[in-house]
Protein backbone atom coordinates (compact mmCIF):
# COMPACT_ATOMS: atom_id res chain seq x y z
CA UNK A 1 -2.41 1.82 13.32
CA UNK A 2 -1.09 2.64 16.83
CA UNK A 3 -4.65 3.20 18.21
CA UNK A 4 -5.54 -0.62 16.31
CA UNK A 5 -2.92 -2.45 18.36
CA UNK A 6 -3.60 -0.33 21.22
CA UNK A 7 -6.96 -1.06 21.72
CA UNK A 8 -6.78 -4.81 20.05
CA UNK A 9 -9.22 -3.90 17.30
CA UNK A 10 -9.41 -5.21 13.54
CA UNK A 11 -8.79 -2.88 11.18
CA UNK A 12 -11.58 -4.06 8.25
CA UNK A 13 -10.15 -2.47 4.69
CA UNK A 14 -12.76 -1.69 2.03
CA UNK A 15 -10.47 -0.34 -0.69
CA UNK A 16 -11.07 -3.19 -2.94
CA UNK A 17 -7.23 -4.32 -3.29
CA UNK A 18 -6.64 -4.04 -0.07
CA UNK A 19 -10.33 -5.85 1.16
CA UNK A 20 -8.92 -8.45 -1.14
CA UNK A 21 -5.33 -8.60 0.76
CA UNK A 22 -7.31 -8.94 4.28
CA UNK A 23 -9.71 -12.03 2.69
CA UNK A 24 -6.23 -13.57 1.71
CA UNK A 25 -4.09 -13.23 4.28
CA UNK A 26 -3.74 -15.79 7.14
CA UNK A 27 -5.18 -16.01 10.52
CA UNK A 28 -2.58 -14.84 12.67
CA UNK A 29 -0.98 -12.33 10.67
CA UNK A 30 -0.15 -8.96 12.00
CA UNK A 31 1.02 -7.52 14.95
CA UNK A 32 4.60 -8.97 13.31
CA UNK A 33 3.70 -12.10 12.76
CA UNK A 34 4.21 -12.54 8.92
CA UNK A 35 2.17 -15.91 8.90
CA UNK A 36 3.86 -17.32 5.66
CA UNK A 37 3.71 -13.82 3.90
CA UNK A 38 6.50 -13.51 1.15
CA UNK A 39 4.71 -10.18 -0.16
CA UNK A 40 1.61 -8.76 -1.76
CA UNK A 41 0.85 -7.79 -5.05
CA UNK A 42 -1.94 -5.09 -5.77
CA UNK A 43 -3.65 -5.46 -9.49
CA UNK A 44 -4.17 -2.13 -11.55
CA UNK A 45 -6.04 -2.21 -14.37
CA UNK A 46 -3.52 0.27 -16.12
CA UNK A 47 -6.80 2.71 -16.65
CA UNK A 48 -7.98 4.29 -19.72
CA UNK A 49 -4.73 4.71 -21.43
CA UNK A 50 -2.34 1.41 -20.89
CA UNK A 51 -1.97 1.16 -24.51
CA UNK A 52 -2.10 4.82 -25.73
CA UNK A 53 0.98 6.14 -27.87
CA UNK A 54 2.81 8.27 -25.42
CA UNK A 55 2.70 11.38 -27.83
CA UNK A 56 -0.30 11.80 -27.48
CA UNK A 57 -0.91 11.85 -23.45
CA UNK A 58 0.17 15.50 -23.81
CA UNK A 59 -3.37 16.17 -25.30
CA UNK A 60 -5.84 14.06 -22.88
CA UNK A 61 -8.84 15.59 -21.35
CA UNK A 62 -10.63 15.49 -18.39
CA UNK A 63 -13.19 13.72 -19.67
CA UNK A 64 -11.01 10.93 -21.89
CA UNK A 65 -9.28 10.85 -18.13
CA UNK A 66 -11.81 9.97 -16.04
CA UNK A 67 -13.60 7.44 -18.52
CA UNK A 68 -12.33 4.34 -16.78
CA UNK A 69 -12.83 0.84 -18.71
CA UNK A 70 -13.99 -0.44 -15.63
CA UNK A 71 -15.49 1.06 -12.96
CA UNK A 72 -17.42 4.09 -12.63
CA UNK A 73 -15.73 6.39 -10.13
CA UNK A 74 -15.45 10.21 -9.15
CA UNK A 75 -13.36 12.56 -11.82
CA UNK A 76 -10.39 12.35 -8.75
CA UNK A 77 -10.16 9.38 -8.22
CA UNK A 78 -10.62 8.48 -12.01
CA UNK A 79 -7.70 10.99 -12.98
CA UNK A 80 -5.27 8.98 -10.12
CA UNK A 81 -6.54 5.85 -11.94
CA UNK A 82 -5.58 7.08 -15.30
CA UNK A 83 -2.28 8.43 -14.07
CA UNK A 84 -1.74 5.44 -11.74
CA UNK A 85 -1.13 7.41 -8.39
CA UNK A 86 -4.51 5.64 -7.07
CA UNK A 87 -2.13 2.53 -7.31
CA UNK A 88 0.55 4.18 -5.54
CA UNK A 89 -0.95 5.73 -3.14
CA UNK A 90 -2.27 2.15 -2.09
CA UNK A 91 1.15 0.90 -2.03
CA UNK A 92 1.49 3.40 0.68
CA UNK A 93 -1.45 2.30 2.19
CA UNK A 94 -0.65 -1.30 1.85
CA UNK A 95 2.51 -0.79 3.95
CA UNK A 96 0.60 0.56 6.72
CA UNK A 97 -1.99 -1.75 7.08
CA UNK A 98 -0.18 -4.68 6.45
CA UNK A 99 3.14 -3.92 8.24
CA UNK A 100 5.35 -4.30 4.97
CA UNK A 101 8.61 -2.53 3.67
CA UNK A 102 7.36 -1.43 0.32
CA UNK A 103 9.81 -4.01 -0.97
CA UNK A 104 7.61 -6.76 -0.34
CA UNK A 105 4.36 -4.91 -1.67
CA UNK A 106 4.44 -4.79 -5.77
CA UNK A 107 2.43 -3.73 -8.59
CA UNK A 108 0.84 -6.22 -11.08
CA UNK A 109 -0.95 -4.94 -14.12
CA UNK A 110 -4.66 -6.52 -14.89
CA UNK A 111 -6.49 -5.11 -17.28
CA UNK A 112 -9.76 -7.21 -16.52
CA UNK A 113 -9.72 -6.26 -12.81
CA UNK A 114 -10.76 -9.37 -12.11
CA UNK A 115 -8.17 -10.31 -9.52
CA UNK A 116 -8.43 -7.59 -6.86
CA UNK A 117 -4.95 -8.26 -5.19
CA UNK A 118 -2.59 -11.50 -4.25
CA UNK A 119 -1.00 -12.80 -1.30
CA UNK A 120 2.37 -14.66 -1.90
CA UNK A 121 3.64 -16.85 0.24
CA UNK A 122 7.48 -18.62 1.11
CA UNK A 123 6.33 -21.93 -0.06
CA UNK A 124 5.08 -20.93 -3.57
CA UNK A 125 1.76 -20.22 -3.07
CA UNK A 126 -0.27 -17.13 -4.17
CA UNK A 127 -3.74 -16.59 -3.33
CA UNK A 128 -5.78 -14.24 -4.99
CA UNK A 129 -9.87 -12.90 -4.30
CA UNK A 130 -11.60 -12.62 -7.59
CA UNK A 131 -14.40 -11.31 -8.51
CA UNK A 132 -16.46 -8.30 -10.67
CA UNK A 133 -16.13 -4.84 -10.61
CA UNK A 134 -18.09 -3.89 -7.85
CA UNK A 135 -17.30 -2.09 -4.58
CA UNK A 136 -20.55 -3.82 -2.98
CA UNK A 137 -18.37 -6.94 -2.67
CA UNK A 138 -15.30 -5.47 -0.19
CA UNK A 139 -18.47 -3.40 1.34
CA UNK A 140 -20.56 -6.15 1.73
CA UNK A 141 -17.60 -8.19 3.31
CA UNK A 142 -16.57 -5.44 5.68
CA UNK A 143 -20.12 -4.62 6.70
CA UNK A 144 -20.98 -8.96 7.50
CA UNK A 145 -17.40 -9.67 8.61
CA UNK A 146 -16.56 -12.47 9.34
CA UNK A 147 -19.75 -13.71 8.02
CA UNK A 148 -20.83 -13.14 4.59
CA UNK A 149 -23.61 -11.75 3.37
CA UNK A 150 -25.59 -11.20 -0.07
CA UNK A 151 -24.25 -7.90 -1.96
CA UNK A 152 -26.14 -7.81 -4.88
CA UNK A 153 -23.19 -8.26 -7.00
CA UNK A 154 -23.53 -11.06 -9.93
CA UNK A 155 -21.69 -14.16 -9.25
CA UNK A 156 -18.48 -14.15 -11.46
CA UNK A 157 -18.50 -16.44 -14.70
CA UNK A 158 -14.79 -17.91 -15.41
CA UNK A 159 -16.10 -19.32 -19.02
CA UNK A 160 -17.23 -15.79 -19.98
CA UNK A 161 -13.88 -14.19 -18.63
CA UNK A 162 -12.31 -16.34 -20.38
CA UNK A 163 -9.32 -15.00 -19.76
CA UNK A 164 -7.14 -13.19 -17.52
CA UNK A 165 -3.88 -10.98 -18.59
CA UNK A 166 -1.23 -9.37 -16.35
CA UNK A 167 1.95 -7.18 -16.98
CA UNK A 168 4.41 -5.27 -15.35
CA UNK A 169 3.91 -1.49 -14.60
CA UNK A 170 5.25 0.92 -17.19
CA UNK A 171 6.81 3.53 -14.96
CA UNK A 172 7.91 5.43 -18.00
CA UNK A 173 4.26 5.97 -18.89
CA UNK A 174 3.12 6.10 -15.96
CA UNK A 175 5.74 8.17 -13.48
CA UNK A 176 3.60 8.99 -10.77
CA UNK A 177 3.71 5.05 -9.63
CA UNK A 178 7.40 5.88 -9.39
CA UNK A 179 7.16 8.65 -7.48
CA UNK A 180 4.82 7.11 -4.38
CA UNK A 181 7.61 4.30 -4.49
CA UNK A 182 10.01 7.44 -3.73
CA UNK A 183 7.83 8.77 -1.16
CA UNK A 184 7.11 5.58 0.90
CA UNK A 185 10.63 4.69 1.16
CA UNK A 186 11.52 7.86 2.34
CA UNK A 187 9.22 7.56 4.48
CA UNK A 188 8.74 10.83 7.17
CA UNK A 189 6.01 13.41 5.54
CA UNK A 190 7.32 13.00 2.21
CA UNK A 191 3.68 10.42 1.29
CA UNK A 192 1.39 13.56 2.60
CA UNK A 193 3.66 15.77 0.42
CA UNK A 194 3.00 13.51 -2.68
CA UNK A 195 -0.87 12.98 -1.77
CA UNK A 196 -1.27 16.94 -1.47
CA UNK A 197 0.74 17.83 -4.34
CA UNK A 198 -1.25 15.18 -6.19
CA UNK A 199 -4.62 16.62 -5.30
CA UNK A 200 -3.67 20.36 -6.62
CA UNK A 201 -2.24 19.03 -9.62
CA UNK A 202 -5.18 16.94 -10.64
CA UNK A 203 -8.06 19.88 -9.38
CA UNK A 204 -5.86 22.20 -11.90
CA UNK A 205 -6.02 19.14 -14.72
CA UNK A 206 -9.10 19.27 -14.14
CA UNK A 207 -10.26 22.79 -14.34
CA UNK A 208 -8.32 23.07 -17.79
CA UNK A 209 -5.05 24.97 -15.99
CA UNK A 210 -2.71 22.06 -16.76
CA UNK A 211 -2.28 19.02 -18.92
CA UNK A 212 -2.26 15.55 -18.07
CA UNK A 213 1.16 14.84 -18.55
CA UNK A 214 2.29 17.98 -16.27
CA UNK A 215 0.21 16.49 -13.26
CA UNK A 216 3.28 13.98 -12.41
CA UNK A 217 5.50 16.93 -12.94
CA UNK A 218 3.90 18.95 -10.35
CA UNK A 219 4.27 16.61 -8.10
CA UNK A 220 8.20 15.76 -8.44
CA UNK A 221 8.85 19.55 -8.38
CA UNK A 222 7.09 19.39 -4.81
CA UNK A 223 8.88 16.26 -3.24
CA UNK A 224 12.29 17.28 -4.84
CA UNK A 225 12.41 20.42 -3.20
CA UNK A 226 11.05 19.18 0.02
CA UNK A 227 12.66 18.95 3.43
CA UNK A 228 11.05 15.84 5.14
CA UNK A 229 10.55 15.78 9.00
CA UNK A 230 8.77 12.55 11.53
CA UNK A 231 5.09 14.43 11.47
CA UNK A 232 4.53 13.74 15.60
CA UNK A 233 1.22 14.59 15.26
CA UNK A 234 -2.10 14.95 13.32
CA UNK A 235 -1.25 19.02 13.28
CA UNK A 236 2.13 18.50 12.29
CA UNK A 237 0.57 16.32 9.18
CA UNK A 238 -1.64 18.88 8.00
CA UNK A 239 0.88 21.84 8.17
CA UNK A 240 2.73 19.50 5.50
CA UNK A 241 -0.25 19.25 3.59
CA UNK A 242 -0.76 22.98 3.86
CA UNK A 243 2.89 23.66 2.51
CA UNK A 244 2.75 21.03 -0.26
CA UNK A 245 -0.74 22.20 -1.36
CA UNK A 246 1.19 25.85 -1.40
CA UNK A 247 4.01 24.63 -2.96
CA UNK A 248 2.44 22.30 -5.86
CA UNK A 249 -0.01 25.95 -6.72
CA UNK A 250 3.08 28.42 -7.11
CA UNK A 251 4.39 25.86 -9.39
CA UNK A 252 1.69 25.57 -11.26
CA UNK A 253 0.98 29.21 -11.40
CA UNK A 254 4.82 29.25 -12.64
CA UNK A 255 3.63 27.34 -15.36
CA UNK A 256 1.17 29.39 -16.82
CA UNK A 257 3.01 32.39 -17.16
């Protein structure tokens, strides 16, 4: 973010919440200028198991994991979806790009995925980019920006929507959401500690070495016991990730025993 205000560039996101945030936010906004903007809210669809008793989360697979109701994704990403760090890991994300405390950046539930993400505003509005399921829409928008171009996508048809639902998060179910909150607002190297801890825990889901509900686990052993410091540098990042990855494998080795 230093090298986009440095060199005056635009900073085009194709994450599809936060492609949506960009096509909804106002001209002007950035570089502190809020524009308007009360706060954003990223959708989740709540993934594959939103409504499944919490009992039985203990038992999930891999594959029950990554078969998302919606899109079709990689098993990694599909396991964050299903665990809901994919949504917190864009709140981090959305912090950064946007220049928000992650109090004004919140997490809206919408099992349709039909709204990609909203922009509030201070005088009551809330604009939203809908749409289907597709990542050739925020690609397509990216790649023509600020023109538009054709993506191949199928123009979305309100009548056969019908209708849209939202909810709040359920951070009980779903406790890796909670713990990206943590991490953002403690800001230093305590998000790369989450992100690696996150990655070894869901490679070792995965590969059969630990169950779903253990992946959040993981993870809070790592940031609990972890000493954050200002990473000054792209080497001082990575020798966090190194020593989460470390840490987040000797627990999980721990485990198994």
């Amino acid at each position: 973010m230093e090298a986009v205000a440095e060199s005056g560039a635009t900073l085009l996101p194709i994450d599809s919440e936060h492609n949506a945030v960009f096509q909804c936010l106002p001209a002007g906004y950035g570089n502190g200028c809020r524009a308007g903007v009360s706060k954003i809210l990223l959708s989740a669809s709540g993934g594959p198991f939103r409504t499944t008793p919490l009992e039985k989360l203990h038992t999930v697979t891999p594959a029950e994991a990554c078969a998302h109701p919606n899109w079709s994704m990689g098993q990694k990403i599909s396991v964050d979806s299903a665990t809901m760090m994919n949504k917190g890991l864009e709140i981090i994300e959305a912090c950064w790009l946007f220049e928000l405390p992650p109090e004004q950046v919140e997490v809206v539930v919408h099992p349709q995925s039909i709204i990609h993400s909203l922009v509030s505003y201070v005088d009551g509005s809330m604009l939203a980019q809908l749409g289907n399921p597709d990542m050739r829409t925020p690609i397509a928008h990216a790649m023509a920006w600020p023109e538009r171009m054709a993506s191949g996508v199928a123009e979305l048809d309100l009548v056969a929507v019908a209708r849209l639902d939202f909810e709040a998060p359920d951070e009980v179910r779903f406790p890796c959401l909670r713990l990206a909150k943590a991490a953002v607002k403690e800001g230093k190297d305590y998000p790369a500690a989450l992100n690696a801890a996150n990655e070894i825990a869901v490679a070792a889901f995965l590969a059969g070495q630990l169950s779903f509900t253990c992946i959040p686990q993981v993870v809070d052993a790592v940031l609990s016991s972890w000493n954050g410091c200002e990473p000054e540098n792209l080497a001082a990042v990575q020798q966090s990730d190194r020593l989460a990855r470390s840490l987040a494998e000797k627990h999980i080795r721990a485990r198994s025993r």
